[in-house]
N, C-alpha and C. Protein backbone atom coordinates (compact mmCIF):
# COMPACT_ATOMS: atom_id res chain seq x y z
N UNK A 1 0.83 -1.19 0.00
CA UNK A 1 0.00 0.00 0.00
C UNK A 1 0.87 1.25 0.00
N UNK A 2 1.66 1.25 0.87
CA UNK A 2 2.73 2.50 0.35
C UNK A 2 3.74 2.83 -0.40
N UNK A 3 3.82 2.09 -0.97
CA UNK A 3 4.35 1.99 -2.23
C UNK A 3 3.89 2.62 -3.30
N UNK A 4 2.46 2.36 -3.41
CA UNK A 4 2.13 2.94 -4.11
C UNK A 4 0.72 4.30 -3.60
N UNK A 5 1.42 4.42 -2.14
CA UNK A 5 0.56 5.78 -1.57
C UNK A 5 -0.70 5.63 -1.28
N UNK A 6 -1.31 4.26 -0.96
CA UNK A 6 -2.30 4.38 -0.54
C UNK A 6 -2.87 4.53 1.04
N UNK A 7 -3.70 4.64 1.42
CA UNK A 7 -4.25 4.72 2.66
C UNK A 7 -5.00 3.66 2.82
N UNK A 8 -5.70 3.22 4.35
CA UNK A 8 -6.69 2.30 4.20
C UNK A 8 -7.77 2.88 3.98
N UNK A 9 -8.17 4.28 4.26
CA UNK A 9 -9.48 4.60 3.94
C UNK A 9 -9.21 4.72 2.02
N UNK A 10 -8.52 4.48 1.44
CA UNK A 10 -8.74 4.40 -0.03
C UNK A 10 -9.07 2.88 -0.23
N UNK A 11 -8.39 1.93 0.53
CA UNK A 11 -8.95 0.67 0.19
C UNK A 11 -10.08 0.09 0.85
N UNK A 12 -10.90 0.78 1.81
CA UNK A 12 -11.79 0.68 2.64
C UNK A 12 -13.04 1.37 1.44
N UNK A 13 -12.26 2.64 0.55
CA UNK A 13 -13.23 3.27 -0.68
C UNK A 13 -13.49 2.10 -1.83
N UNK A 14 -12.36 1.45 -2.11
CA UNK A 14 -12.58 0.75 -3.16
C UNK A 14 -13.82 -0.28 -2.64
N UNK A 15 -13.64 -1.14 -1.92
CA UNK A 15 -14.48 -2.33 -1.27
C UNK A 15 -15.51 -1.92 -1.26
N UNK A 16 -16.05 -0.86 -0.91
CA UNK A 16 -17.22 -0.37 -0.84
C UNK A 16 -18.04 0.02 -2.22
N UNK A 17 -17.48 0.60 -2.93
CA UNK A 17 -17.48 1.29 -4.15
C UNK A 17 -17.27 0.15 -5.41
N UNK A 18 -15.73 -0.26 -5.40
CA UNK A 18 -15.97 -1.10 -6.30
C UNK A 18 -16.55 -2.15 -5.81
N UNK A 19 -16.20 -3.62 -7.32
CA UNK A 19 -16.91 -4.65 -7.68
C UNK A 19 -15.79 -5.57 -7.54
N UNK A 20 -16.56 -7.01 -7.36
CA UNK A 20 -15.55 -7.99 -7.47
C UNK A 20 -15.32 -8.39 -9.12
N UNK A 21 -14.16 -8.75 -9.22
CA UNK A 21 -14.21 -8.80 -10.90
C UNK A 21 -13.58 -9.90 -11.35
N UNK A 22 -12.90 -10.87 -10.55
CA UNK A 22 -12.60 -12.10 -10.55
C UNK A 22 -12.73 -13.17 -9.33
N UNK A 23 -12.54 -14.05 -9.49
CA UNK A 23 -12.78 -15.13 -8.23
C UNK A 23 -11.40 -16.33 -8.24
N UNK A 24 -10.84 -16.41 -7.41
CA UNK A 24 -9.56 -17.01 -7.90
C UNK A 24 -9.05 -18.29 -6.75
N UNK A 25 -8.94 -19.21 -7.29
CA UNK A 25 -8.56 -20.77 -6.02
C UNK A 25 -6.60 -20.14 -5.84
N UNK A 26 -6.36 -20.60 -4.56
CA UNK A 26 -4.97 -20.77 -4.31
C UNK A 26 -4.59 -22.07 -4.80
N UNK A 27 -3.66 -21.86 -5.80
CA UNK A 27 -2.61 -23.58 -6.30
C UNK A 27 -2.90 -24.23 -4.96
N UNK A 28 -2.20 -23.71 -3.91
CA UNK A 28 -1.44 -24.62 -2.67
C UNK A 28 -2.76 -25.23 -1.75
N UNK A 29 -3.29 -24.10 -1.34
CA UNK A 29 -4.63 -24.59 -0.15
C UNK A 29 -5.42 -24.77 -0.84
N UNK A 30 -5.85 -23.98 -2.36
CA UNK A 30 -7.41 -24.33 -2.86
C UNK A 30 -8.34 -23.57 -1.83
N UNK A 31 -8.38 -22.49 -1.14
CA UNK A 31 -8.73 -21.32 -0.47
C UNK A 31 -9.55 -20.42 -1.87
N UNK A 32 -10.58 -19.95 -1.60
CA UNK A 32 -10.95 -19.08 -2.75
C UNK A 32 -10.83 -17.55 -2.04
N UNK A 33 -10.53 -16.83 -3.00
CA UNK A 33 -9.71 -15.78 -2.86
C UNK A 33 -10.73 -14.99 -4.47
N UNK A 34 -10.45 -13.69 -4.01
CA UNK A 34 -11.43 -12.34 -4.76
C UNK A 34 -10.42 -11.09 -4.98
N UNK A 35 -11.09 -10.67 -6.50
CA UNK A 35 -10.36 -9.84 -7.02
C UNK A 35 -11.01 -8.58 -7.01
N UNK A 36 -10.90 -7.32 -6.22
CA UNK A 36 -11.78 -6.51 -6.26
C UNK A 36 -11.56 -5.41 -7.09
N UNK A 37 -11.44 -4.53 -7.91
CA UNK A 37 -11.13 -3.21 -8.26
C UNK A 37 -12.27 -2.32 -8.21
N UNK A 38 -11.88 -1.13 -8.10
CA UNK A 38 -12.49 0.15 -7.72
C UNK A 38 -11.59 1.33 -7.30
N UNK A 39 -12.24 2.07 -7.06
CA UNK A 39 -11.75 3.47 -7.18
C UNK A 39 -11.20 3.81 -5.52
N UNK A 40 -10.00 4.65 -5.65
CA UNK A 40 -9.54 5.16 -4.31
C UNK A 40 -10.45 6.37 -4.12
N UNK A 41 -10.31 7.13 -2.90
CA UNK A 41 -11.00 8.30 -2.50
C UNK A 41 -10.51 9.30 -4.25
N UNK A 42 -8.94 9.74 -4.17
CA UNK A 42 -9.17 10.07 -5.00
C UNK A 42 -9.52 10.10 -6.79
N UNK A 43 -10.03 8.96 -6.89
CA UNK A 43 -10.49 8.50 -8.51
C UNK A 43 -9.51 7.35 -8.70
N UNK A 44 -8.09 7.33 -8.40
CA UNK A 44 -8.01 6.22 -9.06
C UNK A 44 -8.00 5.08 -8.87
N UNK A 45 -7.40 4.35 -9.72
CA UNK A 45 -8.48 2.89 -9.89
C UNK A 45 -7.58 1.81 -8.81
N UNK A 46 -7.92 0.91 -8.46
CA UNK A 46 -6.95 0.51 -7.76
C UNK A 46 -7.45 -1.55 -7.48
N UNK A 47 -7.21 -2.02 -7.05
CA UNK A 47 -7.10 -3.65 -7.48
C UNK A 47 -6.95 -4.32 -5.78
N UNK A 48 -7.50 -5.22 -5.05
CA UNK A 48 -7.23 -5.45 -4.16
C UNK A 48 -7.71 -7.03 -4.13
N UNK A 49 -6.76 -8.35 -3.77
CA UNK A 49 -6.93 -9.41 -3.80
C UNK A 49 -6.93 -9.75 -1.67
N UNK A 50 -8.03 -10.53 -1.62
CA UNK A 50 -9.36 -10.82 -0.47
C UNK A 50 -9.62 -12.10 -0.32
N UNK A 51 -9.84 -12.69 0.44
CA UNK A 51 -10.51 -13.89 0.87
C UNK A 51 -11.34 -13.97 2.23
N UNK A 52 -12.16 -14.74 2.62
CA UNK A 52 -12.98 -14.54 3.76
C UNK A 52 -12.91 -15.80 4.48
N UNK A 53 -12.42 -15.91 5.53
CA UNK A 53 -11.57 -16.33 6.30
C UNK A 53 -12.92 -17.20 6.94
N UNK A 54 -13.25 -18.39 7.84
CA UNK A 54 -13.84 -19.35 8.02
C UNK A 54 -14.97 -18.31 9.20
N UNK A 55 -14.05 -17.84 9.91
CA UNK A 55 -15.21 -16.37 10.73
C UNK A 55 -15.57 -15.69 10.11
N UNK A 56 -15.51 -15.33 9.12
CA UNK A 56 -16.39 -14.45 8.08
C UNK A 56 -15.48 -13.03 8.57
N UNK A 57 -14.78 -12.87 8.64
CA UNK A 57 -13.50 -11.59 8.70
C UNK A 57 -12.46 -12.00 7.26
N UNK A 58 -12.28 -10.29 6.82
CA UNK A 58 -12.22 -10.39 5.37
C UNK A 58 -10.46 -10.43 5.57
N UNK A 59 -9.92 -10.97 5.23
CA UNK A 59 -8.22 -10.71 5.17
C UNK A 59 -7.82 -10.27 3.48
N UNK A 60 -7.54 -8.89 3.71
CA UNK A 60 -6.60 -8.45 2.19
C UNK A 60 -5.34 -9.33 2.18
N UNK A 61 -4.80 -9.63 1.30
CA UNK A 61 -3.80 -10.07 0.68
C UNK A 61 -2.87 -9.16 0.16
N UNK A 62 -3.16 -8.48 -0.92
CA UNK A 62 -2.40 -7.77 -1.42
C UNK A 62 -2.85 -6.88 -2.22
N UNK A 63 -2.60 -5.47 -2.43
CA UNK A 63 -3.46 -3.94 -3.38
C UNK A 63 -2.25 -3.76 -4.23
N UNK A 64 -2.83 -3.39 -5.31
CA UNK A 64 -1.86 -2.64 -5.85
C UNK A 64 -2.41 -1.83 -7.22
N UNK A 65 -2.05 -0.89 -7.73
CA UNK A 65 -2.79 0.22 -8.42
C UNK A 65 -3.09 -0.27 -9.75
N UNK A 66 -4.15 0.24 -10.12
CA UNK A 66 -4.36 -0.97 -11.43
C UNK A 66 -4.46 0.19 -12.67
């Protein structure tokens, strides 16, 4: 995320805002895992890979600017 300057309230914008746009298995566990993109606070676009963990608490993986 800082890398490429984001905040969590920009990836807290996207989740909300954007859409999921892929759905994706892990090779290793076979865990399903989500591809989200949408928009940061300020417009741009941005990509965030998700999965939902057996408690239903969302764990990001990894953002990065799309």
């Amino acid at each position: 995320m800082r890398a490429n300057g984001l905040s969590i309230f920009d990836i807290e914008h996207c989740i909300l805002n954007g859409e999921i746009v892929e759905k994706q298995r892990d090779r290793k566990t076979g865990e399903g895992k989500f591809v989200i993109q949408g928009p940061t606070i300020a417009g741009d676009s941005v990509a965030i890979v998700a999965k939902i963990e057996m408690a239903g608490d969302m764990v990001i993986i990894t953002v990065y600017a799309d």
